[in-house]
PDB file of N, CA and C in Angstrom:
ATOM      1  N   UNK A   1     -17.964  18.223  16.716  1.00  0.00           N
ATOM      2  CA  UNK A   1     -19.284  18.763  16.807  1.00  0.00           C
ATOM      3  C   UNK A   1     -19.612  19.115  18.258  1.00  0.00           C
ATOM      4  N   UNK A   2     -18.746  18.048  19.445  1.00  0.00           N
ATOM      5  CA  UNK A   2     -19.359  18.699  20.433  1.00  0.00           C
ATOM      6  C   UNK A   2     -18.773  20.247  20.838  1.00  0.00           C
ATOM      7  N   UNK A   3     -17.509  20.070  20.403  1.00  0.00           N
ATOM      8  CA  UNK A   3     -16.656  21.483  20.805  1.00  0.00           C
ATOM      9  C   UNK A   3     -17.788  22.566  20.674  1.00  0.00           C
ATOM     10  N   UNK A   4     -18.113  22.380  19.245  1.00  0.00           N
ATOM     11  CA  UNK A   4     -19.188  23.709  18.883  1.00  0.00           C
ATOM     12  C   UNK A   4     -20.593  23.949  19.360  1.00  0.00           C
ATOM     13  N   UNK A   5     -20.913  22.933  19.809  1.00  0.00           N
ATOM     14  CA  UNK A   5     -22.262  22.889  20.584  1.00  0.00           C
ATOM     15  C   UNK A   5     -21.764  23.293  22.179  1.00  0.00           C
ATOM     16  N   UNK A   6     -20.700  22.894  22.496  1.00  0.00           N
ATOM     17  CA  UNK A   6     -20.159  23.457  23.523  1.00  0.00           C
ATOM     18  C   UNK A   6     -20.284  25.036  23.585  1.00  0.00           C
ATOM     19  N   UNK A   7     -19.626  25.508  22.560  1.00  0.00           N
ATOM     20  CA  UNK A   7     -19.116  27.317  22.510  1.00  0.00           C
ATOM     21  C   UNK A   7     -20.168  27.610  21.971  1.00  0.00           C
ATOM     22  N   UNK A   8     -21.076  26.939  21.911  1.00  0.00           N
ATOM     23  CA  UNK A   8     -23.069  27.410  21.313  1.00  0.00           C
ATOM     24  C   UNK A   8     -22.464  28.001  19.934  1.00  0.00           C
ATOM     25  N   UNK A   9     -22.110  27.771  19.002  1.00  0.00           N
ATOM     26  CA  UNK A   9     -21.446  27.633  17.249  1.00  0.00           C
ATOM     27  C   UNK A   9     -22.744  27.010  16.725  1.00  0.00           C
ATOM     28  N   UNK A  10     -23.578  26.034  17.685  1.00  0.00           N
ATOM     29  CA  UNK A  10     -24.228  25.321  16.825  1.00  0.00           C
ATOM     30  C   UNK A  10     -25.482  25.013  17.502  1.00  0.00           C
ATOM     31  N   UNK A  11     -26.713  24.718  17.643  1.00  0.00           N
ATOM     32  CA  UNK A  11     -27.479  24.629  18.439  1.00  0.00           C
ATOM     33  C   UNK A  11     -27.861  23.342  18.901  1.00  0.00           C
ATOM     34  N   UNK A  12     -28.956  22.818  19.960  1.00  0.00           N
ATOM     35  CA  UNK A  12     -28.875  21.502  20.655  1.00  0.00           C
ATOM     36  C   UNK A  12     -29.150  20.430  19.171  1.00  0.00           C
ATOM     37  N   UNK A  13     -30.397  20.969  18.433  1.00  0.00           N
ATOM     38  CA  UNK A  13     -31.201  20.411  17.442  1.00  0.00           C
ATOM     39  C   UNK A  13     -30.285  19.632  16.074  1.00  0.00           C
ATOM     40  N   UNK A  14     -29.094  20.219  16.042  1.00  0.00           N
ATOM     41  CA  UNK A  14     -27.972  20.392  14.865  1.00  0.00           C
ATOM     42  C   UNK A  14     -27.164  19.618  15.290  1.00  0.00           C
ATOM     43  N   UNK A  15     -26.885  19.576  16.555  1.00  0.00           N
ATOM     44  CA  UNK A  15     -26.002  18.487  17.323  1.00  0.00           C
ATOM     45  C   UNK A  15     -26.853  17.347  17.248  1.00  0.00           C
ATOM     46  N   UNK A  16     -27.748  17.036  17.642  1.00  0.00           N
ATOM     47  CA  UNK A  16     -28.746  15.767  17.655  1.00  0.00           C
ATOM     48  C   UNK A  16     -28.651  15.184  16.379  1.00  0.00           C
ATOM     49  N   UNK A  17     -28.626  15.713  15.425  1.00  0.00           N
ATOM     50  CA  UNK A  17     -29.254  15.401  13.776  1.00  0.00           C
ATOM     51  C   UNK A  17     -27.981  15.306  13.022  1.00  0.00           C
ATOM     52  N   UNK A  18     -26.359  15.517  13.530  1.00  0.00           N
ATOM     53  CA  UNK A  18     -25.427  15.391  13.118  1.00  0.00           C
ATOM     54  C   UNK A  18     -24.577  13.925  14.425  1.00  0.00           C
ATOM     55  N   UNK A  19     -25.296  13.671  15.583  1.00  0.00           N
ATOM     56  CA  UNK A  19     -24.901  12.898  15.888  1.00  0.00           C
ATOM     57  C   UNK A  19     -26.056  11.260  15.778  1.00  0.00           C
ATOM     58  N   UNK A  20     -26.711  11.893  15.018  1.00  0.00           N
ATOM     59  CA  UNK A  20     -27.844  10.412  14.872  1.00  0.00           C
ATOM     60  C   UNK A  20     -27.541  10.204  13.159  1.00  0.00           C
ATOM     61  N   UNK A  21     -26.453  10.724  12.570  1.00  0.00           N
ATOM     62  CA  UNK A  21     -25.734  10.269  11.559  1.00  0.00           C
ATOM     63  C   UNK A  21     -25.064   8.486  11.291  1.00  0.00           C
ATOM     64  N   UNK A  22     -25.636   8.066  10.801  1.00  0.00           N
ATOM     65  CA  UNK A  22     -25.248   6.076  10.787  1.00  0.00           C
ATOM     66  C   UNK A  22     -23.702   6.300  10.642  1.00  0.00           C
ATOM     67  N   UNK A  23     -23.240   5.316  11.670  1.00  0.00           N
ATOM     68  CA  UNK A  23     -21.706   4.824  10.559  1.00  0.00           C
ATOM     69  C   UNK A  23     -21.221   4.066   9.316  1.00  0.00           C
ATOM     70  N   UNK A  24     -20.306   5.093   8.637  1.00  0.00           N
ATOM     71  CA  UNK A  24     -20.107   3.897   7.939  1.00  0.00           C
ATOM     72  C   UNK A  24     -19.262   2.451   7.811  1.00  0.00           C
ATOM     73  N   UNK A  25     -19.704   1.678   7.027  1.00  0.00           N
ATOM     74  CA  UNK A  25     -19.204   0.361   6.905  1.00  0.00           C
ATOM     75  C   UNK A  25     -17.885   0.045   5.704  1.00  0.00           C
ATOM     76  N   UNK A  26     -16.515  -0.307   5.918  1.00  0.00           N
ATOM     77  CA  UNK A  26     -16.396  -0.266   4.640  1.00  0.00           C
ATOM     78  C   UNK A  26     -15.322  -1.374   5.000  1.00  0.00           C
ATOM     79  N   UNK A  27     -13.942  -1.598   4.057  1.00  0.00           N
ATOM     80  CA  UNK A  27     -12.849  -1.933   4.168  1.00  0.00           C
ATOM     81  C   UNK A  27     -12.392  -1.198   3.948  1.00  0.00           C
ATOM     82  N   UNK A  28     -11.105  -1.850   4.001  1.00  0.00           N
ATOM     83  CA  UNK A  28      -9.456  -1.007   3.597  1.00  0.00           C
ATOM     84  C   UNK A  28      -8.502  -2.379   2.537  1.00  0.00           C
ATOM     85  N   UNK A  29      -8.103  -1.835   1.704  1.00  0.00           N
ATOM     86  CA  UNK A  29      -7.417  -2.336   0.686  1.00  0.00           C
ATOM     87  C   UNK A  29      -5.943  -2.583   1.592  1.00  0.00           C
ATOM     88  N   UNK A  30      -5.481  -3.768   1.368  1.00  0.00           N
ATOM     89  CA  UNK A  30      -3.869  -4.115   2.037  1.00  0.00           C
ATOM     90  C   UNK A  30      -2.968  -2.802   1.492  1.00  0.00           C
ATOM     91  N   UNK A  31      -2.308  -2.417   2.297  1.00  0.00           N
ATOM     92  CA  UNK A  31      -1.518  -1.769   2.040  1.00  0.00           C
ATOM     93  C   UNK A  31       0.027  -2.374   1.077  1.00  0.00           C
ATOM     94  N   UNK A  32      -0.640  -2.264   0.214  1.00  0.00           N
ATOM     95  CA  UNK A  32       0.500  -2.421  -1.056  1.00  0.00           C
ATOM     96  C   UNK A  32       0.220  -4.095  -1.782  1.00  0.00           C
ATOM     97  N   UNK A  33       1.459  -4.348  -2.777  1.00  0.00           N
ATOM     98  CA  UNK A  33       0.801  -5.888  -3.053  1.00  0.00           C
ATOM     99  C   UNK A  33       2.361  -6.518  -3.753  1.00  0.00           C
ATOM    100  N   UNK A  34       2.363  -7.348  -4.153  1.00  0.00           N
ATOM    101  CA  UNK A  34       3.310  -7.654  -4.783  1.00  0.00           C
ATOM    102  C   UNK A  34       3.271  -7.336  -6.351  1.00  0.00           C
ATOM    103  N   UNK A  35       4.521  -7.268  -7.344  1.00  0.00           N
ATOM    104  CA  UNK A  35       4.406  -6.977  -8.591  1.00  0.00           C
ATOM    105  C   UNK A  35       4.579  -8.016  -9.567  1.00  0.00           C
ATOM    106  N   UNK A  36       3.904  -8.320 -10.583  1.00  0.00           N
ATOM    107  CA  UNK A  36       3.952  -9.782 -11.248  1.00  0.00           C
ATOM    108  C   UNK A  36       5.338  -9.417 -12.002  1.00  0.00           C
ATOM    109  N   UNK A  37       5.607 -10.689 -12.270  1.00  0.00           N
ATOM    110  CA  UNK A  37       7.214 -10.525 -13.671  1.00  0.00           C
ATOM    111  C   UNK A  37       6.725  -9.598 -14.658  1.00  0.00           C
ATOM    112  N   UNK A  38       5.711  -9.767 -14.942  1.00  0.00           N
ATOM    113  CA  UNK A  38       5.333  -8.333 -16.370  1.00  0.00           C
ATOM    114  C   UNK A  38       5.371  -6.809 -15.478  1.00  0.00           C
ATOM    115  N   UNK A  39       5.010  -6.701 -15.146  1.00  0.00           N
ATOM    116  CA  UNK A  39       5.114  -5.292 -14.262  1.00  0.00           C
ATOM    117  C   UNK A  39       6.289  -4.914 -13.949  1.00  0.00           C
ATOM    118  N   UNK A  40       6.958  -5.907 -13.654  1.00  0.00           N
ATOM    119  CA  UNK A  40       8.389  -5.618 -13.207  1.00  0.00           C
ATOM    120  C   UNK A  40       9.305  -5.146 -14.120  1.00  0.00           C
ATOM    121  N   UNK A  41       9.266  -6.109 -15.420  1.00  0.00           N
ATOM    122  CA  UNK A  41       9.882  -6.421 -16.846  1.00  0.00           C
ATOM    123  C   UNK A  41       9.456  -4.775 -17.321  1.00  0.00           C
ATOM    124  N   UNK A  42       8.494  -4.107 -17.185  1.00  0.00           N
ATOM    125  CA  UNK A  42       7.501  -3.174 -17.776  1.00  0.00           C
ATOM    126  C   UNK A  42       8.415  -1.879 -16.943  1.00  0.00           C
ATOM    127  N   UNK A  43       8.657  -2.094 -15.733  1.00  0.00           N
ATOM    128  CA  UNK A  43       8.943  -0.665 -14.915  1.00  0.00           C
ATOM    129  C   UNK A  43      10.517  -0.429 -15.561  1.00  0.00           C
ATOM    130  N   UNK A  44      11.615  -1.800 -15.334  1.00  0.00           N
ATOM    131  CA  UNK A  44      12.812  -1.753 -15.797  1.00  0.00           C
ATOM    132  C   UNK A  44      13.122  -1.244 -17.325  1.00  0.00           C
ATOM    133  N   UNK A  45      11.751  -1.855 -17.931  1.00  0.00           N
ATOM    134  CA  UNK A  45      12.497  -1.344 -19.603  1.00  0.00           C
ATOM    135  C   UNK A  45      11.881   0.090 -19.641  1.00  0.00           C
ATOM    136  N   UNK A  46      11.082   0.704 -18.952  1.00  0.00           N
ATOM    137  CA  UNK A  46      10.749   2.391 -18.638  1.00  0.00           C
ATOM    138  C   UNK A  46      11.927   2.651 -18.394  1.00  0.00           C
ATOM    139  N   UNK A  47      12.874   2.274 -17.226  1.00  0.00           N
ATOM    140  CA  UNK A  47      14.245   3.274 -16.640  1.00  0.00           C
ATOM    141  C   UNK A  47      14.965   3.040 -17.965  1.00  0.00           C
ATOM    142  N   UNK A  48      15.464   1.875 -18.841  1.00  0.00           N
ATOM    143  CA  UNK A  48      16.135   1.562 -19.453  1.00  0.00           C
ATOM    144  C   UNK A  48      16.106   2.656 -20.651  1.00  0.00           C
ATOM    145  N   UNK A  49      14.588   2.337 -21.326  1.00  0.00           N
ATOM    146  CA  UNK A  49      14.658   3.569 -21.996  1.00  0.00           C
ATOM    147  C   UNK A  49      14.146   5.121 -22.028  1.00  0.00           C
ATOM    148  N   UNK A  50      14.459   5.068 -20.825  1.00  0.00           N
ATOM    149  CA  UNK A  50      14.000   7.105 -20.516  1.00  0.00           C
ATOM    150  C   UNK A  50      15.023   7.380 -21.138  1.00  0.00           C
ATOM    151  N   UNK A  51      14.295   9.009 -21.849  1.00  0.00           N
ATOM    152  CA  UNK A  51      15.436   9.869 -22.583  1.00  0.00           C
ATOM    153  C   UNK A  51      16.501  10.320 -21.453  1.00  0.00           C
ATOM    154  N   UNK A  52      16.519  10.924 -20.721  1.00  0.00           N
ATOM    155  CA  UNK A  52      17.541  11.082 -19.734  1.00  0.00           C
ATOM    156  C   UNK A  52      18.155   9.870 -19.355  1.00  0.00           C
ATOM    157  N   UNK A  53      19.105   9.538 -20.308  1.00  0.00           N
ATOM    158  CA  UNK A  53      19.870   8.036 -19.353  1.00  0.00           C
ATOM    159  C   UNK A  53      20.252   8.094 -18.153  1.00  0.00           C
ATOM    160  N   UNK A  54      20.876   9.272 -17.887  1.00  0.00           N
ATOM    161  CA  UNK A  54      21.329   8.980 -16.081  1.00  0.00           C
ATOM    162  C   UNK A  54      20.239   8.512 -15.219  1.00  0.00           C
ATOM    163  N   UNK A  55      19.228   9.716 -15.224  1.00  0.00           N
ATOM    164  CA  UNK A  55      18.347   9.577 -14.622  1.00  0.00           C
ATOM    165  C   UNK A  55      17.228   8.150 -14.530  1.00  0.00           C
ATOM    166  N   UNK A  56      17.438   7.254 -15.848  1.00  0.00           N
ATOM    167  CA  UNK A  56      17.047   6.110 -15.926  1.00  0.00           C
ATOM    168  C   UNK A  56      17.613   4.955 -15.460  1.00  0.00           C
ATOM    169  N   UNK A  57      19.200   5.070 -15.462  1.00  0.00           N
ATOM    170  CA  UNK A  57      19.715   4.353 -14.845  1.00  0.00           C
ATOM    171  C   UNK A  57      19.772   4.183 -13.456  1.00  0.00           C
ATOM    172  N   UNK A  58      19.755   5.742 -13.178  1.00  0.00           N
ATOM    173  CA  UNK A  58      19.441   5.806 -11.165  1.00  0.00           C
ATOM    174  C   UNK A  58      18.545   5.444 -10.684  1.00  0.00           C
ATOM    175  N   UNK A  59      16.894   5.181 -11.640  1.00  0.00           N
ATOM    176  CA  UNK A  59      15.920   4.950 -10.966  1.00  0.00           C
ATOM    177  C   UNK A  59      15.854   3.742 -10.883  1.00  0.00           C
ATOM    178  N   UNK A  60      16.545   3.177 -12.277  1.00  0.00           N
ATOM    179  CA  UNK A  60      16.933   1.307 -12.168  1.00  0.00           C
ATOM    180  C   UNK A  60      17.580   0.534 -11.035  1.00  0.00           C
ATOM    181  N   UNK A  61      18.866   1.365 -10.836  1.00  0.00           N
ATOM    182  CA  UNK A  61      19.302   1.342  -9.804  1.00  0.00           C
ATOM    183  C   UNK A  61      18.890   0.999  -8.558  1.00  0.00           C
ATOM    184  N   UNK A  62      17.802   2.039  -8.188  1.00  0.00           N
ATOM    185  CA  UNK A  62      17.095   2.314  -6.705  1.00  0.00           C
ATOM    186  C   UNK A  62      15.764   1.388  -6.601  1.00  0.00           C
ATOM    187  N   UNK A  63      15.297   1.449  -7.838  1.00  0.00           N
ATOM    188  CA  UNK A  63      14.198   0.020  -8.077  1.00  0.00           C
ATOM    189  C   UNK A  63      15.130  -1.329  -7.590  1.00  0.00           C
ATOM    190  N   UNK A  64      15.757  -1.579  -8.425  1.00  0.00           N
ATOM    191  CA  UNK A  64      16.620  -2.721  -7.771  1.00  0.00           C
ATOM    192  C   UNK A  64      17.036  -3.219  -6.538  1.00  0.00           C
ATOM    193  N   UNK A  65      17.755  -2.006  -5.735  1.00  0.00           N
ATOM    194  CA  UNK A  65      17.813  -1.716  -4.965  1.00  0.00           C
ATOM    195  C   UNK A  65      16.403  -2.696  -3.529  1.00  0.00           C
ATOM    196  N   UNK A  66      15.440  -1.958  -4.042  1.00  0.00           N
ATOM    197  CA  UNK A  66      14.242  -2.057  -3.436  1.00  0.00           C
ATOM    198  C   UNK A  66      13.799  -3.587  -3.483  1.00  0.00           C
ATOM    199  N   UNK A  67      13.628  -3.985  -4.630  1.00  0.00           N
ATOM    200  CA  UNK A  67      13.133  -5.243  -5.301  1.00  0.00           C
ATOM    201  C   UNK A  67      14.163  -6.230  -4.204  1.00  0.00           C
ATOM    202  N   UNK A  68      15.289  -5.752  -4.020  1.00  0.00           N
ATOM    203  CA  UNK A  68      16.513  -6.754  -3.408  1.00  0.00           C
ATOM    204  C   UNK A  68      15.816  -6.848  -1.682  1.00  0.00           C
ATOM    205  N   UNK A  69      15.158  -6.178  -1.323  1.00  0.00           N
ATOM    206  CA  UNK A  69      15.169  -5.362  -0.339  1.00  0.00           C
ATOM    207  C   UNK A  69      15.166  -5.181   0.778  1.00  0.00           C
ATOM    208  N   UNK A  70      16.094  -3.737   0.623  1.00  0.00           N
ATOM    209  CA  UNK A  70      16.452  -2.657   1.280  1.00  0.00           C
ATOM    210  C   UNK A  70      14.889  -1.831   1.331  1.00  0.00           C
ATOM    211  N   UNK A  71      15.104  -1.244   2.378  1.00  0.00           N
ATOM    212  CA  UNK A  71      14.042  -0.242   2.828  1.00  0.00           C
ATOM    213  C   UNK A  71      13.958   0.735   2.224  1.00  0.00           C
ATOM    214  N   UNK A  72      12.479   1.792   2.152  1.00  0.00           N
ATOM    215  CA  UNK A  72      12.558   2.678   1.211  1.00  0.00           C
ATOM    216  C   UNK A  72      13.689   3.786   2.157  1.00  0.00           C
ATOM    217  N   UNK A  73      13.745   3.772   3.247  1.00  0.00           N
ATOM    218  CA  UNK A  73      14.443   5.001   3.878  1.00  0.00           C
ATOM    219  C   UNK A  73      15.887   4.746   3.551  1.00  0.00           C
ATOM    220  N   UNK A  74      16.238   3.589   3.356  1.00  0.00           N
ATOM    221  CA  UNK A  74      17.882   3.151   2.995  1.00  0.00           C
ATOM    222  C   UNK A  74      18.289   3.749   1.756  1.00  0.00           C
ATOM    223  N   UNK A  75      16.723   3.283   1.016  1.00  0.00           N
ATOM    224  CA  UNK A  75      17.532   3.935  -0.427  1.00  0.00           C
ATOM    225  C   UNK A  75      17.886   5.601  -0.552  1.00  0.00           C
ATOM    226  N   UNK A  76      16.628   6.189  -0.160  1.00  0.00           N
ATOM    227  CA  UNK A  76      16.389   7.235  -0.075  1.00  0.00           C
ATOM    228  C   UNK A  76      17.398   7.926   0.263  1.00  0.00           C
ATOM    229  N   UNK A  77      17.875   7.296   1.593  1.00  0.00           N
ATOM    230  CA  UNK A  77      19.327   7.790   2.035  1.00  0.00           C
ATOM    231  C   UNK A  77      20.907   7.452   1.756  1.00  0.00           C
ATOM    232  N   UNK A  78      20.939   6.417   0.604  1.00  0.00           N
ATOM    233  CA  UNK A  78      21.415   6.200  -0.521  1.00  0.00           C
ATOM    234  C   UNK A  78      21.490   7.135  -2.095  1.00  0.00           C
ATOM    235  N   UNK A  79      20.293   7.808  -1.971  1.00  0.00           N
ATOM    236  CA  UNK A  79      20.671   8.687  -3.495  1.00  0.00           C
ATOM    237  C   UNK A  79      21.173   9.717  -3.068  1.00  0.00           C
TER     238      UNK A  79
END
């Protein structure tokens, strides 16, 4: 906002009333979480039975993989 009040884009009054704007307050959710045994049990029997078997088996694979884990960039650079 100041850039544009700078290059006059915007006038003094517009700047005032966009910088007497409250902040907000919030959190942030942890980045990521752990997966219970059902979730887990739940993702594996998805790869197991996708119609494309290869492709179910590779993702089993690379889940595993992960679950053991290896980094996502390892796997990644693994398939």
């Amino acid at each position: 906002m100041k850039a544009a009040w700078r290059r006059e884009l915007i006038d003094h009054e517009t700047m005032q009333r966009v910088v007497d704007v409250p902040a907000l307050v919030g959190s942030r959710e942890p980045p990521g979480r752990a997966l219970s045994q059902d979730e887990l049990t739940a993702i594996f029997r998805g790869c197991r039975e996708d119609e494309n078997r290869i492709m179910g088996a590779r993702d089993g694979a690379m889940l595993a993989l992960l679950y053991g884990g290896l980094r996502r960039s390892e796997v990644a650079a693994a398939a």
